[in-house]
PDB file of N, CA and C in Angstrom:
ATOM      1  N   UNK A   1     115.950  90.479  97.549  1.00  0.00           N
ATOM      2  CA  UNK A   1     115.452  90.601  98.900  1.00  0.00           C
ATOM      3  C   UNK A   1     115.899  89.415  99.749  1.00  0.00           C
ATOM      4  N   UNK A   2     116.053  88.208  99.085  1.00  0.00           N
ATOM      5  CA  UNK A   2     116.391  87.266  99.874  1.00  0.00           C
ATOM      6  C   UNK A   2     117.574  87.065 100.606  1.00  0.00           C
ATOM      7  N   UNK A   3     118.723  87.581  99.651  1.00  0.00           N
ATOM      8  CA  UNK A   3     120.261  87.927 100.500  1.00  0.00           C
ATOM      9  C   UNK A   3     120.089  88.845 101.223  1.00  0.00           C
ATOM     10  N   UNK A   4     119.426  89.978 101.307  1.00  0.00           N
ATOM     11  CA  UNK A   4     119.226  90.661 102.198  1.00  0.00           C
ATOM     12  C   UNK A   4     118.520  90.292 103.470  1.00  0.00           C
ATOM     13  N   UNK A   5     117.863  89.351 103.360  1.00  0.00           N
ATOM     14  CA  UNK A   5     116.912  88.867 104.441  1.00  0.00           C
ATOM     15  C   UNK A   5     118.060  87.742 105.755  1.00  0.00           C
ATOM     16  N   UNK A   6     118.520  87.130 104.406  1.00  0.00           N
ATOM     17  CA  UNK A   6     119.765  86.684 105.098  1.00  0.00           C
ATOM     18  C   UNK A   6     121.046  86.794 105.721  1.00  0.00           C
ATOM     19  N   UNK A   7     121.314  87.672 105.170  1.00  0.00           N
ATOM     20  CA  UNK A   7     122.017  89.041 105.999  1.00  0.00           C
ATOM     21  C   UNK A   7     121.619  89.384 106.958  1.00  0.00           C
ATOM     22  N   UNK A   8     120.675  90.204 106.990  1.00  0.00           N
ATOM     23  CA  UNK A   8     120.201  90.813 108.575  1.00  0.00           C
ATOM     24  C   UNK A   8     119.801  89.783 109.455  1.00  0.00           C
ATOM     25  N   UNK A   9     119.458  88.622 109.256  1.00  0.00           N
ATOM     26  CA  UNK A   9     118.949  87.684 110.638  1.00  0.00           C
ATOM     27  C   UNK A   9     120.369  87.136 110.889  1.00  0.00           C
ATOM     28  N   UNK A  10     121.558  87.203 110.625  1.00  0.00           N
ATOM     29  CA  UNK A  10     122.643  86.777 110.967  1.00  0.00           C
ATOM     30  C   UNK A  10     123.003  87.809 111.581  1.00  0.00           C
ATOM     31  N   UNK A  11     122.308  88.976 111.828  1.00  0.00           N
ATOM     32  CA  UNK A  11     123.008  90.118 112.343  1.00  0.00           C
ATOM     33  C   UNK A  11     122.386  89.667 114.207  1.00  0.00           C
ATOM     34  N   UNK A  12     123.087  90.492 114.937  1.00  0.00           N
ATOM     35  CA  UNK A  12     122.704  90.582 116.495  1.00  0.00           C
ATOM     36  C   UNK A  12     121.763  91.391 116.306  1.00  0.00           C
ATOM     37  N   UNK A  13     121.121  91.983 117.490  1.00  0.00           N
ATOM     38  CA  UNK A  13     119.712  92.683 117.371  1.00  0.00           C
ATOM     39  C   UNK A  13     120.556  94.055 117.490  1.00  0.00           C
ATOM     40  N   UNK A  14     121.390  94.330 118.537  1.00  0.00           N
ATOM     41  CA  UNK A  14     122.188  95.742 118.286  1.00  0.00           C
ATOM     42  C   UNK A  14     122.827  96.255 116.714  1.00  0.00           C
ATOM     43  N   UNK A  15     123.165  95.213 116.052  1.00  0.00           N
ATOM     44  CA  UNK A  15     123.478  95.468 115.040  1.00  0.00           C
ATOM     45  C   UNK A  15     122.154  95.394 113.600  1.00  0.00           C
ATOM     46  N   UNK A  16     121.473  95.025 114.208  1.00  0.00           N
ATOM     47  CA  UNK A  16     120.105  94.848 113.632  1.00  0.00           C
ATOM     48  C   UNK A  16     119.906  96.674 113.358  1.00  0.00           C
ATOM     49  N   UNK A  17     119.233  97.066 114.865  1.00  0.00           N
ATOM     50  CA  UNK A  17     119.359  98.416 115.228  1.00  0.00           C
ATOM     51  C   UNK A  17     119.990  99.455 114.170  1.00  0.00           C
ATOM     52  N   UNK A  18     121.274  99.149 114.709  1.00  0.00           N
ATOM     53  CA  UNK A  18     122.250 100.178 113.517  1.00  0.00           C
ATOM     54  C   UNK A  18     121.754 100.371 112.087  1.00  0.00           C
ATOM     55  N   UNK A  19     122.136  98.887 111.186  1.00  0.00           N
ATOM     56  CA  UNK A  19     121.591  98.754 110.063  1.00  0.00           C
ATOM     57  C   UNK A  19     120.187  99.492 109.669  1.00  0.00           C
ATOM     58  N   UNK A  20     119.416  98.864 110.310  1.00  0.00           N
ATOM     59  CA  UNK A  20     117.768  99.868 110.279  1.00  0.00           C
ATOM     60  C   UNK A  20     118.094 101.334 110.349  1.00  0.00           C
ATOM     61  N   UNK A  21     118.900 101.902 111.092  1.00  0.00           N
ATOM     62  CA  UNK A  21     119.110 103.263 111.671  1.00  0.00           C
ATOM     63  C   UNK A  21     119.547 103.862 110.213  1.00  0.00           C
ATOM     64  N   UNK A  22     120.423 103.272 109.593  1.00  0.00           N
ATOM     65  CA  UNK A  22     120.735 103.936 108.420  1.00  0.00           C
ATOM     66  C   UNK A  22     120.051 103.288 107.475  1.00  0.00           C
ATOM     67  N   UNK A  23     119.511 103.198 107.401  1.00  0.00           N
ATOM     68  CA  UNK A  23     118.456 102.497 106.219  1.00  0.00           C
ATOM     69  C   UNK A  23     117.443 103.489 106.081  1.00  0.00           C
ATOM     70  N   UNK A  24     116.945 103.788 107.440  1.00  0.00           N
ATOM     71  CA  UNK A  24     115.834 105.106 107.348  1.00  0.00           C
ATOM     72  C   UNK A  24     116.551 106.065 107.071  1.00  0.00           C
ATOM     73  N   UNK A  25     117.390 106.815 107.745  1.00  0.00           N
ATOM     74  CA  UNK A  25     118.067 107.955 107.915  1.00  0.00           C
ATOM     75  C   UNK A  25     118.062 108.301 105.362  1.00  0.00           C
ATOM     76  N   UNK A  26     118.937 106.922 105.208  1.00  0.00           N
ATOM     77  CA  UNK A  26     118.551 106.948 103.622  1.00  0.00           C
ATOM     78  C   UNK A  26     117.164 107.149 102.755  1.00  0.00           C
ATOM     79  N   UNK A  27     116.419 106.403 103.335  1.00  0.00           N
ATOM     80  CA  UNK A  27     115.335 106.744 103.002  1.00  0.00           C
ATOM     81  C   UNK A  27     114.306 107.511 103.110  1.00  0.00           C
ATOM     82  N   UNK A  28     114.836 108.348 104.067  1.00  0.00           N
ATOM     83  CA  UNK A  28     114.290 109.495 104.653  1.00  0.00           C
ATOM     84  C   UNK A  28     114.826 110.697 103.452  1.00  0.00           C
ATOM     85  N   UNK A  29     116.066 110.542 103.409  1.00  0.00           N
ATOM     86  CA  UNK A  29     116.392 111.813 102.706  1.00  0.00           C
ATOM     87  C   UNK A  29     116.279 110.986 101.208  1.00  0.00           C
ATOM     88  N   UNK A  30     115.726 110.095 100.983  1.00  0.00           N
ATOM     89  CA  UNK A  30     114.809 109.916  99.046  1.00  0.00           C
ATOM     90  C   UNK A  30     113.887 110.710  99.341  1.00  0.00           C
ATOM     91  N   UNK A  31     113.279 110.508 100.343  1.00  0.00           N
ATOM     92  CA  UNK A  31     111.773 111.177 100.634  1.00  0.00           C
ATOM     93  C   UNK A  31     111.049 110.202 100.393  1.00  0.00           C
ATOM     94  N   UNK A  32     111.253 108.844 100.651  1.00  0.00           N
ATOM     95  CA  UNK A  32     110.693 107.279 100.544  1.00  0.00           C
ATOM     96  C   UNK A  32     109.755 107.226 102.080  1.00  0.00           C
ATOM     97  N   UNK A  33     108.885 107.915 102.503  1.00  0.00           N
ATOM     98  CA  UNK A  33     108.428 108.086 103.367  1.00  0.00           C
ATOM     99  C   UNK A  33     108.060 106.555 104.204  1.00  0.00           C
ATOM    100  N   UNK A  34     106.721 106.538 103.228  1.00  0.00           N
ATOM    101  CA  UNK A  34     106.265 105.256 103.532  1.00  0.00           C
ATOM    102  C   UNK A  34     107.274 103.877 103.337  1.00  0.00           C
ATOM    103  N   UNK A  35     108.182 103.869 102.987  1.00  0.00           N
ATOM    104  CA  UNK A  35     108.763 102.820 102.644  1.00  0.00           C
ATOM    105  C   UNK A  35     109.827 102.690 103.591  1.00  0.00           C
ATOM    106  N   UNK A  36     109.637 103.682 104.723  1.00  0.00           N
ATOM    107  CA  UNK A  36     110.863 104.099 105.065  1.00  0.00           C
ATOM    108  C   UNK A  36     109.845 103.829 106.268  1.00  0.00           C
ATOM    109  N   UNK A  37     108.638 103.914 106.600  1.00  0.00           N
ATOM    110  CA  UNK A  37     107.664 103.202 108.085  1.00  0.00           C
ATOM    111  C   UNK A  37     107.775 101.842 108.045  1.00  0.00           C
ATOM    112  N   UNK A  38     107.595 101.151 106.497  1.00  0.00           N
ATOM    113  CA  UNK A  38     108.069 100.062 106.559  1.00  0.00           C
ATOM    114  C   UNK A  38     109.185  99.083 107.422  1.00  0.00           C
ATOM    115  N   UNK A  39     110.341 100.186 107.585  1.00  0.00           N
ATOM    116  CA  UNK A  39     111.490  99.641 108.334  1.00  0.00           C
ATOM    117  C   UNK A  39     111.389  99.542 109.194  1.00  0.00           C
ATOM    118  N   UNK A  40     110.682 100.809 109.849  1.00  0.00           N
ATOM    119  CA  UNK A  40     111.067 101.485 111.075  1.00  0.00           C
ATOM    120  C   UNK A  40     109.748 100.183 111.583  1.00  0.00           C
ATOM    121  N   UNK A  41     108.979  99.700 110.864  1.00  0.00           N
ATOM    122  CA  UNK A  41     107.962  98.475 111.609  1.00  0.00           C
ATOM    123  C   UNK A  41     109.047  97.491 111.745  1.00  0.00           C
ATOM    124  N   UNK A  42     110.027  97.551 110.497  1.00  0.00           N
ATOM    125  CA  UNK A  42     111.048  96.152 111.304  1.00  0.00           C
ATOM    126  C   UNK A  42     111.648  96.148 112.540  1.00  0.00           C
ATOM    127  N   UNK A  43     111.902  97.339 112.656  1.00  0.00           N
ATOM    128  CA  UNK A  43     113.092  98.057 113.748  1.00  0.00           C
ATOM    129  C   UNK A  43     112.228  97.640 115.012  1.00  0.00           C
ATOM    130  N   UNK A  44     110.945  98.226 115.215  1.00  0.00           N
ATOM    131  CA  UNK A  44     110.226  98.150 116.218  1.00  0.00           C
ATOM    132  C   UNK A  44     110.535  96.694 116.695  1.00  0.00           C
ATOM    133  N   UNK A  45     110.777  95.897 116.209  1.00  0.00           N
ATOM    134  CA  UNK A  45     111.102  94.613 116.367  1.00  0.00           C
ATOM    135  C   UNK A  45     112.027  93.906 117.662  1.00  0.00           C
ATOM    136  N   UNK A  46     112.769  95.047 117.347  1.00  0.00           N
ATOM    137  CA  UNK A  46     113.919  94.928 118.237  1.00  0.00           C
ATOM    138  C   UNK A  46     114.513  96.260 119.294  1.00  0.00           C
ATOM    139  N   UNK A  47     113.235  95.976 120.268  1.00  0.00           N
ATOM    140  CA  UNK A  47     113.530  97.076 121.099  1.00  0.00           C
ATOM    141  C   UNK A  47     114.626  96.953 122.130  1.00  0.00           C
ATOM    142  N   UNK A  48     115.599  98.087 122.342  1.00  0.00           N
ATOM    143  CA  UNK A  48     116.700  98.198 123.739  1.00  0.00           C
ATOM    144  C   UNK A  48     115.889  97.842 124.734  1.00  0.00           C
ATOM    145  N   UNK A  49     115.155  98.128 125.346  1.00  0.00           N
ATOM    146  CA  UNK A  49     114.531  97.625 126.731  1.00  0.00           C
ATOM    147  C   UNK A  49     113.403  96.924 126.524  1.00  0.00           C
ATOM    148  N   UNK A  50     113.321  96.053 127.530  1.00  0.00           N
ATOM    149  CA  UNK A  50     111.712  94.862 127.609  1.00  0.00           C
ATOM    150  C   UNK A  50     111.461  94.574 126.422  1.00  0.00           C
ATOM    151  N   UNK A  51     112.897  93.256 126.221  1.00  0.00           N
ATOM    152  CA  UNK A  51     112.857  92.691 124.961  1.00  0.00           C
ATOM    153  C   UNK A  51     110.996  91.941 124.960  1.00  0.00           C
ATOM    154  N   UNK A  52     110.987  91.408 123.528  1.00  0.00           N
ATOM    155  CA  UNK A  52     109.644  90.710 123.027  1.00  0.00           C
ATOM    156  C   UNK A  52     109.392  89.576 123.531  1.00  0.00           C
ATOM    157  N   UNK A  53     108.362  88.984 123.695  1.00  0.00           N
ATOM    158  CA  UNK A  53     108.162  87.779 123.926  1.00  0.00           C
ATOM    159  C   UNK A  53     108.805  87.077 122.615  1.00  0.00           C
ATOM    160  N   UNK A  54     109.654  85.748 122.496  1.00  0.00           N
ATOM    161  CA  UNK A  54     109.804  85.052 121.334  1.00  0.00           C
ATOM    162  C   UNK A  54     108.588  85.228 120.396  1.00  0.00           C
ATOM    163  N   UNK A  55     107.539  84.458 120.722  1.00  0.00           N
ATOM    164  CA  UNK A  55     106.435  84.312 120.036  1.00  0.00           C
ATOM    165  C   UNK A  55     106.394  85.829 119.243  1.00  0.00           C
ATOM    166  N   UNK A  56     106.214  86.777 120.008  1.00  0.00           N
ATOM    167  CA  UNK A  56     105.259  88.070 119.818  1.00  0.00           C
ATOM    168  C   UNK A  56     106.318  88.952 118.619  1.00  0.00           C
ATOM    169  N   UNK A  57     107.681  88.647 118.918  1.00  0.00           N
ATOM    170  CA  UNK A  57     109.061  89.108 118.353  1.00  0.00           C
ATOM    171  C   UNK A  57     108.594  88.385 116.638  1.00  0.00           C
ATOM    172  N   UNK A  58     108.646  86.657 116.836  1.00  0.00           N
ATOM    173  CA  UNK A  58     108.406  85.993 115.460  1.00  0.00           C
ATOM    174  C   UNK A  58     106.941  86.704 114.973  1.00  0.00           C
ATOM    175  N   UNK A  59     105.864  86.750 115.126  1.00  0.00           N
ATOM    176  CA  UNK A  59     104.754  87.446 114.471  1.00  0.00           C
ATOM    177  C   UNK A  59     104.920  88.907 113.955  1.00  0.00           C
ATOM    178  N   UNK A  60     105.651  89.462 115.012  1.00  0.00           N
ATOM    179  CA  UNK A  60     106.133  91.024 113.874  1.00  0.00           C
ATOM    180  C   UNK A  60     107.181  90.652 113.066  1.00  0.00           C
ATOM    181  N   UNK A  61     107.587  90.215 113.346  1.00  0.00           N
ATOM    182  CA  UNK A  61     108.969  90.197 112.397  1.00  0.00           C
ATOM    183  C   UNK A  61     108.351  89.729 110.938  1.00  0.00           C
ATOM    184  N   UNK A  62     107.482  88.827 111.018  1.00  0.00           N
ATOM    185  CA  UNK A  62     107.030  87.998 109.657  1.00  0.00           C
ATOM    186  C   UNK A  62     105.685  89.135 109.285  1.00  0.00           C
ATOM    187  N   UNK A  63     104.872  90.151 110.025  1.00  0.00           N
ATOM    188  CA  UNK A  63     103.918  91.347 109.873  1.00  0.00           C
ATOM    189  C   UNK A  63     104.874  92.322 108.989  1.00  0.00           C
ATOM    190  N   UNK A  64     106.152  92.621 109.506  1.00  0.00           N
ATOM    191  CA  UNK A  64     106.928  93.624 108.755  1.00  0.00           C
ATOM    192  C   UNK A  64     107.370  93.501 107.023  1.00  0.00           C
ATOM    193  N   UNK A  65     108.044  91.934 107.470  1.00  0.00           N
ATOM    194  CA  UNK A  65     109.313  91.268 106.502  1.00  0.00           C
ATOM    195  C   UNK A  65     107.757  91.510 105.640  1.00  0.00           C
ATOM    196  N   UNK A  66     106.630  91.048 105.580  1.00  0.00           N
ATOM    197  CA  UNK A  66     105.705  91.029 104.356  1.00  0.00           C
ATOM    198  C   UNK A  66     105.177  92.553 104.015  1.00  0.00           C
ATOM    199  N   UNK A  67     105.509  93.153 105.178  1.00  0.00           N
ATOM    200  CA  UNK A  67     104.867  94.826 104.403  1.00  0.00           C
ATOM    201  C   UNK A  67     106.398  95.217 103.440  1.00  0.00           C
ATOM    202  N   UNK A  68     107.764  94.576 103.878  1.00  0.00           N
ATOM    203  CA  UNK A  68     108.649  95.347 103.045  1.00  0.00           C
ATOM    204  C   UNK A  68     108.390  94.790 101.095  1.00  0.00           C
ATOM    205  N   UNK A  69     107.854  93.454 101.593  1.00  0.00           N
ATOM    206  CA  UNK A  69     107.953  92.812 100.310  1.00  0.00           C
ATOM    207  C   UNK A  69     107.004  93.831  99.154  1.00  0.00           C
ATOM    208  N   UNK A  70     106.116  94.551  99.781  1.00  0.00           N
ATOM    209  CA  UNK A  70     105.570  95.471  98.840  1.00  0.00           C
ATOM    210  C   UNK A  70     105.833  96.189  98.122  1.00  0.00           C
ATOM    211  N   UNK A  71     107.541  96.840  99.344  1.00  0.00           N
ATOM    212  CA  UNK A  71     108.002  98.085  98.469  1.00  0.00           C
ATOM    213  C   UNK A  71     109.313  97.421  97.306  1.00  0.00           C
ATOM    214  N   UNK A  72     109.587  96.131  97.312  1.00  0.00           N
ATOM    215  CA  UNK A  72     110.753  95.592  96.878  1.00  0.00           C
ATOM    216  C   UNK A  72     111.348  96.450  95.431  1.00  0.00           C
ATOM    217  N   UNK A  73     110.046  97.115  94.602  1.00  0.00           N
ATOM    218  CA  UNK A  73     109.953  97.545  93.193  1.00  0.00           C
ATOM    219  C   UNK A  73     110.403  99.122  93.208  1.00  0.00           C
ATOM    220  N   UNK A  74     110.166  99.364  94.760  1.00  0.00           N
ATOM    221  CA  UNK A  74     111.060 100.761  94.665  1.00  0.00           C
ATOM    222  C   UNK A  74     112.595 100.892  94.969  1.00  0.00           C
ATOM    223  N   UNK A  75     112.431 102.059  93.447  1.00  0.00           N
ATOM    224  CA  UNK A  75     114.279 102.331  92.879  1.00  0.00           C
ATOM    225  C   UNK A  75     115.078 102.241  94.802  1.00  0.00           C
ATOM    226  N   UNK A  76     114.381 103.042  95.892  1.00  0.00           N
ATOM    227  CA  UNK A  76     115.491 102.759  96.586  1.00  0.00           C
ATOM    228  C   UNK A  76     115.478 101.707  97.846  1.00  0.00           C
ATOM    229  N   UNK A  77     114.691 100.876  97.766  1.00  0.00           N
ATOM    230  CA  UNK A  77     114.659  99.727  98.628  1.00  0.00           C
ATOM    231  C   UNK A  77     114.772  98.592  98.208  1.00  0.00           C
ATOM    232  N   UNK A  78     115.141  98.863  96.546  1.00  0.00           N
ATOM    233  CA  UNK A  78     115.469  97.654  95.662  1.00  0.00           C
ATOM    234  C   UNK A  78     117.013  97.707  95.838  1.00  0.00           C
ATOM    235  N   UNK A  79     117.619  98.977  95.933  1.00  0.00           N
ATOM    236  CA  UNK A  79     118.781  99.211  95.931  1.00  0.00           C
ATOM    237  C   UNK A  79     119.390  99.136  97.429  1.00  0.00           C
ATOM    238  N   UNK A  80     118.620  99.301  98.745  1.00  0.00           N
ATOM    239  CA  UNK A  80     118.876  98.480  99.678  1.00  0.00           C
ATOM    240  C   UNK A  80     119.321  96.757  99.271  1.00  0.00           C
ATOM    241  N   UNK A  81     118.160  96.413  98.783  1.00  0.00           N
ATOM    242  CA  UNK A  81     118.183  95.312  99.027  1.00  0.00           C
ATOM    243  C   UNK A  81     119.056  94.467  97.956  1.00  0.00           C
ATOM    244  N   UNK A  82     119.424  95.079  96.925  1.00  0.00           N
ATOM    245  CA  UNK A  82     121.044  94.428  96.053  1.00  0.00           C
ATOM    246  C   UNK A  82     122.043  94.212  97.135  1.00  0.00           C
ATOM    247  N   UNK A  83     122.121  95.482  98.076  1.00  0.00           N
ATOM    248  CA  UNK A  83     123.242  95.910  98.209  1.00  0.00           C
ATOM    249  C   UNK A  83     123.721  94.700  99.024  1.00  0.00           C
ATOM    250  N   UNK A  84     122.420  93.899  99.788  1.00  0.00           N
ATOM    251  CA  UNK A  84     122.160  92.843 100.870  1.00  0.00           C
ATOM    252  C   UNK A  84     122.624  93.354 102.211  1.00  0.00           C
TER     253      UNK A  84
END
């Protein structure tokens, strides 16, 4: 999880976007439902219009990053997260 973590904050927020976009779209078709709201709480993160307050942006971001840490043990968000 940690190369992965490091990975995506080197990413831009548009490319943030993308990444998330197919991350669900994958986990959607495991049928990883919940693990797959998980993201989509990261994603929320980084909205196209009326970006976040800094502050308000850092508190979800660290609300999400700890709900993903839950699913780390599932076969396909473990396998996200090899992939980094």
């Amino acid at each position: 999880m940690e190369q992965f973590y490091v990975n995506f904050k080197q990413l831009n927020d548009e490319q943030k976007r993308n990444k998330l976009d197919q991350i669900l779209m994958f986990l959607r078709q495991q049928n990883a439902l919940n693990e797959a709201e998980a993201f989509q709480d990261l994603k929320s993160c980084y909205p196209r219009e009326f970006p976040l307050h800094p502050n308000e942006r850092q508190f979800r971001e660290h609300l999400a990053w700890t709900n993903l840490a839950q699913f780390q043990k599932h076969p396909a968000v473990n396998h996200i997260f090899t992939q980094g």
